[in-house]
N, C-alpha and C. Protein backbone atom coordinates (compact mmCIF):
# COMPACT_ATOMS: atom_id res chain seq x y z
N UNK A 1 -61.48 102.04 147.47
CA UNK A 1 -62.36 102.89 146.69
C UNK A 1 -63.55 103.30 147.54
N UNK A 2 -63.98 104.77 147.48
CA UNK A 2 -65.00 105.27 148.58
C UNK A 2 -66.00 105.35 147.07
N UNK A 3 -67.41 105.49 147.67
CA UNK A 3 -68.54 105.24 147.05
C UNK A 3 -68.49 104.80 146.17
N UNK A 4 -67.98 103.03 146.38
CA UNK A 4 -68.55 102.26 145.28
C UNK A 4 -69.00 100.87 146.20
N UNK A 5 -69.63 100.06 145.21
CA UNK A 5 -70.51 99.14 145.31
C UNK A 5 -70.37 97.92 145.26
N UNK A 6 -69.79 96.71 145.59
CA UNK A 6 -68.93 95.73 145.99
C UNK A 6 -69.53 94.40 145.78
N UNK A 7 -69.83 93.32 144.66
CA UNK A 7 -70.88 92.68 144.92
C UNK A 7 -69.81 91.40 144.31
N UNK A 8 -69.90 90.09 144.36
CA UNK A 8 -69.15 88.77 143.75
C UNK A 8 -70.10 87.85 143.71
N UNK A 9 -71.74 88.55 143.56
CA UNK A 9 -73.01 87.62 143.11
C UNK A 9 -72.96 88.39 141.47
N UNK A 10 -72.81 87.03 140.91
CA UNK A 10 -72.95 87.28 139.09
C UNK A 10 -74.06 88.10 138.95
N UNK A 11 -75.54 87.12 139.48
CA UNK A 11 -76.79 87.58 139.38
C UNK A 11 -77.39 89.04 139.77
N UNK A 12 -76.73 89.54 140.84
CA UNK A 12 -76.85 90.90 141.22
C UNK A 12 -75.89 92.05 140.26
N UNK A 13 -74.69 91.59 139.70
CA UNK A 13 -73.94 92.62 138.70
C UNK A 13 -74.68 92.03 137.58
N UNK A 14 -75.00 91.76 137.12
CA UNK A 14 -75.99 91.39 135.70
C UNK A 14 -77.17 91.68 136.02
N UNK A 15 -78.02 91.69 136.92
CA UNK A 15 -79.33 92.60 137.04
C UNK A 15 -79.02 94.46 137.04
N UNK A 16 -77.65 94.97 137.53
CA UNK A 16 -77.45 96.12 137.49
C UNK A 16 -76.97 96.74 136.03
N UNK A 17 -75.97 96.03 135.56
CA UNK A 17 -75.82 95.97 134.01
C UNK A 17 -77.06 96.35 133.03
N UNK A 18 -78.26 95.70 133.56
CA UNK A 18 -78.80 95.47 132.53
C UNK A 18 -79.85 97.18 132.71
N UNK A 19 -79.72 97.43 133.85
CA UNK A 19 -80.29 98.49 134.48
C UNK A 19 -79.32 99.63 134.00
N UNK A 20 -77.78 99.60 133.18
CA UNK A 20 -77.11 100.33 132.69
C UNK A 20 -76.03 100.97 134.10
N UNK A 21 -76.52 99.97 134.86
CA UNK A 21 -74.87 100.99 136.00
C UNK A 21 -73.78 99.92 135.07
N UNK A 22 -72.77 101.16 135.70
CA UNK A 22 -71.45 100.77 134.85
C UNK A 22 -70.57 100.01 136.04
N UNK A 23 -69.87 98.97 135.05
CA UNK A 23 -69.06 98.02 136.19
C UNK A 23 -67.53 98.86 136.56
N UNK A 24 -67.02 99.44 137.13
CA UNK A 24 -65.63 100.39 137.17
C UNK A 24 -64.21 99.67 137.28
N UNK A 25 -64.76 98.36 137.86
CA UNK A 25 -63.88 97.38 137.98
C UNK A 25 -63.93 95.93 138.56
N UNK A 26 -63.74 95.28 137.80
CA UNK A 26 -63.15 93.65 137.92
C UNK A 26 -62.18 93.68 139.34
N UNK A 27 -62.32 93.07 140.31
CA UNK A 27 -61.28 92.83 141.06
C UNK A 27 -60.96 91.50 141.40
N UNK A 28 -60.06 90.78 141.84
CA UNK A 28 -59.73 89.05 142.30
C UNK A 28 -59.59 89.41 143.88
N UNK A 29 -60.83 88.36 144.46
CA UNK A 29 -60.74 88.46 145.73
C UNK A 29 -59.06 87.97 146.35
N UNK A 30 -58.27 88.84 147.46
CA UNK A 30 -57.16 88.20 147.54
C UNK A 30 -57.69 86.92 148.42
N UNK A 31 -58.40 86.32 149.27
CA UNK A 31 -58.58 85.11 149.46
C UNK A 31 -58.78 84.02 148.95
N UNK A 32 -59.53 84.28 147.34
CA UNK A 32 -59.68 83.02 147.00
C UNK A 32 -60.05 83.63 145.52
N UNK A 33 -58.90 83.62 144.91
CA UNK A 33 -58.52 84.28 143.55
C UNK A 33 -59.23 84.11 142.39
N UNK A 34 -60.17 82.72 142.45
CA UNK A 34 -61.03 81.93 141.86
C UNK A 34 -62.73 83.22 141.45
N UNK A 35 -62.39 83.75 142.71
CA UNK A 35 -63.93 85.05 142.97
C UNK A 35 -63.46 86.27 141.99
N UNK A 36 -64.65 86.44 141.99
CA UNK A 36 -64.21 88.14 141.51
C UNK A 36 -65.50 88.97 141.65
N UNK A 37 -64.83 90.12 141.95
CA UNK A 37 -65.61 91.27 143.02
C UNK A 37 -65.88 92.57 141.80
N UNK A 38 -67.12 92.57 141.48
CA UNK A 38 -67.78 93.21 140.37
C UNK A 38 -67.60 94.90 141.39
N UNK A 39 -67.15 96.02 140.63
CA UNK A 39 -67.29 97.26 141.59
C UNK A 39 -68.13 98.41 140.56
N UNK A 40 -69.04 98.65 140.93
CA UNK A 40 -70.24 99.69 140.49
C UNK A 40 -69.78 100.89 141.13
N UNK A 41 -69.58 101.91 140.59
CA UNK A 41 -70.11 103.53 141.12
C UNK A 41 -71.34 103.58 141.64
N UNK A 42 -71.60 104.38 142.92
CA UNK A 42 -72.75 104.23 143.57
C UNK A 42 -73.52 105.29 142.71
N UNK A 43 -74.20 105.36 142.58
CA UNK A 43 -75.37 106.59 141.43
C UNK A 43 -76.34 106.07 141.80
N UNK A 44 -77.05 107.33 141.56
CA UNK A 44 -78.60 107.77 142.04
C UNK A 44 -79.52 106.12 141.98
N UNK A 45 -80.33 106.04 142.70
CA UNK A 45 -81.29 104.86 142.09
C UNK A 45 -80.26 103.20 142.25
N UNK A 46 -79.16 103.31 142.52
CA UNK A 46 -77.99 101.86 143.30
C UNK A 46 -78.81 100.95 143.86
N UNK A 47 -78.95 101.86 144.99
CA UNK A 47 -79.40 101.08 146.66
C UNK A 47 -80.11 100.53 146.56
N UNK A 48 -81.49 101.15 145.69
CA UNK A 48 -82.46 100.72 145.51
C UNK A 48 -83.09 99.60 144.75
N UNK A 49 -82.46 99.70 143.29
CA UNK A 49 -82.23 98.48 142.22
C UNK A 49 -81.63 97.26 143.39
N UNK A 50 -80.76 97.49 144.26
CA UNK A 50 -79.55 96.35 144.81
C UNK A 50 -81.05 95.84 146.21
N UNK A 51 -81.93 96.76 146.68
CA UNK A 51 -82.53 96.22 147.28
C UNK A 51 -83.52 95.36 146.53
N UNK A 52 -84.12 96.25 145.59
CA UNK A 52 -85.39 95.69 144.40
C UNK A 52 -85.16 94.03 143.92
N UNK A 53 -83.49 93.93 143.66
CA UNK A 53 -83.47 92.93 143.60
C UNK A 53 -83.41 91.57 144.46
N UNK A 54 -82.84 92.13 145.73
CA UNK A 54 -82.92 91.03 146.43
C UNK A 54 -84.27 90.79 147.01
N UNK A 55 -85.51 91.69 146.68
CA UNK A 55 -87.11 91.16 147.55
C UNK A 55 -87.43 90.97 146.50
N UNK A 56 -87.05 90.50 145.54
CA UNK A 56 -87.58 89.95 143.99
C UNK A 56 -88.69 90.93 143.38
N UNK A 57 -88.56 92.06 143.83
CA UNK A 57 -89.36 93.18 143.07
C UNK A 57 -88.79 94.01 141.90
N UNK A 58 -87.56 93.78 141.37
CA UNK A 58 -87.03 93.81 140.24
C UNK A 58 -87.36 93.23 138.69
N UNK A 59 -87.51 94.29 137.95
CA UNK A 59 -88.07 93.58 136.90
C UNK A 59 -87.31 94.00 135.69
N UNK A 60 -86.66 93.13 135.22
CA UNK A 60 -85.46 92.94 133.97
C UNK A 60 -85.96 92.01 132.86
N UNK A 61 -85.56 92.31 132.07
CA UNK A 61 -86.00 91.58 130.56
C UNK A 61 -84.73 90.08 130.83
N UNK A 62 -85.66 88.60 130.65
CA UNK A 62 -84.52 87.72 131.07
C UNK A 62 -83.93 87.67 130.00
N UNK A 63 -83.87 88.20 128.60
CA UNK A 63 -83.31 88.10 127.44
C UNK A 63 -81.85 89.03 127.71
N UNK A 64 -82.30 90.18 128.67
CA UNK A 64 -80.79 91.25 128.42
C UNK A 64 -80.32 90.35 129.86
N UNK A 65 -80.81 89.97 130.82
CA UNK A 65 -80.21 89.25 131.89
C UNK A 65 -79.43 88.40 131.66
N UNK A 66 -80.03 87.41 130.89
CA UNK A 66 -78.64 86.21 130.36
C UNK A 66 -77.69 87.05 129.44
N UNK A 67 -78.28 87.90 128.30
CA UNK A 67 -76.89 88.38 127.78
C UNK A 67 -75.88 89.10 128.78
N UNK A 68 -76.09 89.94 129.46
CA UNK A 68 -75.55 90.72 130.25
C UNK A 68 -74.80 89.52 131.19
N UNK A 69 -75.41 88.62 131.78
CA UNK A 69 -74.85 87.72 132.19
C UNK A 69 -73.24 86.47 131.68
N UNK A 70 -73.54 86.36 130.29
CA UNK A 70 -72.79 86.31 129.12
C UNK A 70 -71.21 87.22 129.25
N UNK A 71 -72.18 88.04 129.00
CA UNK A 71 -70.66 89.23 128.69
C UNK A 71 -69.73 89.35 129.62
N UNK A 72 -70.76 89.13 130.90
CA UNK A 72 -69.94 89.39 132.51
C UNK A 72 -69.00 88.17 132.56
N UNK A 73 -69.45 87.18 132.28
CA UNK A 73 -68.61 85.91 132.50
C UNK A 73 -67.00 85.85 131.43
N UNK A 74 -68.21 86.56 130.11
CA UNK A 74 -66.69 86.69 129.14
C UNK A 74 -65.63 87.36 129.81
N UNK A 75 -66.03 88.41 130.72
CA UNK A 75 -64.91 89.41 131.26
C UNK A 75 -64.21 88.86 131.90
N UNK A 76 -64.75 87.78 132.78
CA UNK A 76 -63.90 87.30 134.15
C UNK A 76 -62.95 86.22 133.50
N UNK A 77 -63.34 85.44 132.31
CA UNK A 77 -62.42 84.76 132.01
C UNK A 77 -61.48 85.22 131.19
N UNK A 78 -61.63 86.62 130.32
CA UNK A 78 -60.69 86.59 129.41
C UNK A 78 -59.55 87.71 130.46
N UNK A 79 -59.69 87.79 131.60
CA UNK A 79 -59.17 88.74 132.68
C UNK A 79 -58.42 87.26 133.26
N UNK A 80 -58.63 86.54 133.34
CA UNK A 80 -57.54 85.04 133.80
C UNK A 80 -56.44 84.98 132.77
N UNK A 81 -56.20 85.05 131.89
CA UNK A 81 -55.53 84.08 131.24
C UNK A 81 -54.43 85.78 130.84
């Protein structure tokens, strides 16, 4: 997939979630099937949220963070079974 966004940190696809980018796809790392590789469409304002968050200058409500966090996890497990 060309311009998209590749991340298998929970915390970074649940800070973008909550920011409303859309997840396009669930993937299972083929190395270690256990992972899974959150894929974002790159759109306007990405790079920046994805940098914002890693110099901790990101600012998210921790109420939609854990939910968003929540939901993400529901996905990956009900995508196992």
């Amino acid at each position: 997939m060309k311009n998209v966004y590749e991340t298998s940190d929970l915390g970074v696809a649940s800070a973008l979630a909550c920011l409303g980018y859309q997840i396009k796809a669930l993937d299972r790392n083929s190395n270690d099937p256990r992972r899974v590789i959150f894929c974002f469409e790159i759109e306007q304002g990405l790079p920046e949220a994805i940098a914002a968050y890693w110099t901790g200058e990101l600012k998210v409500s921790a109420l939609h963070l854990l939910t968003h966090q929540k939901l993400l996890k529901q996905r990956i497990y009900s995508a196992q079974q």
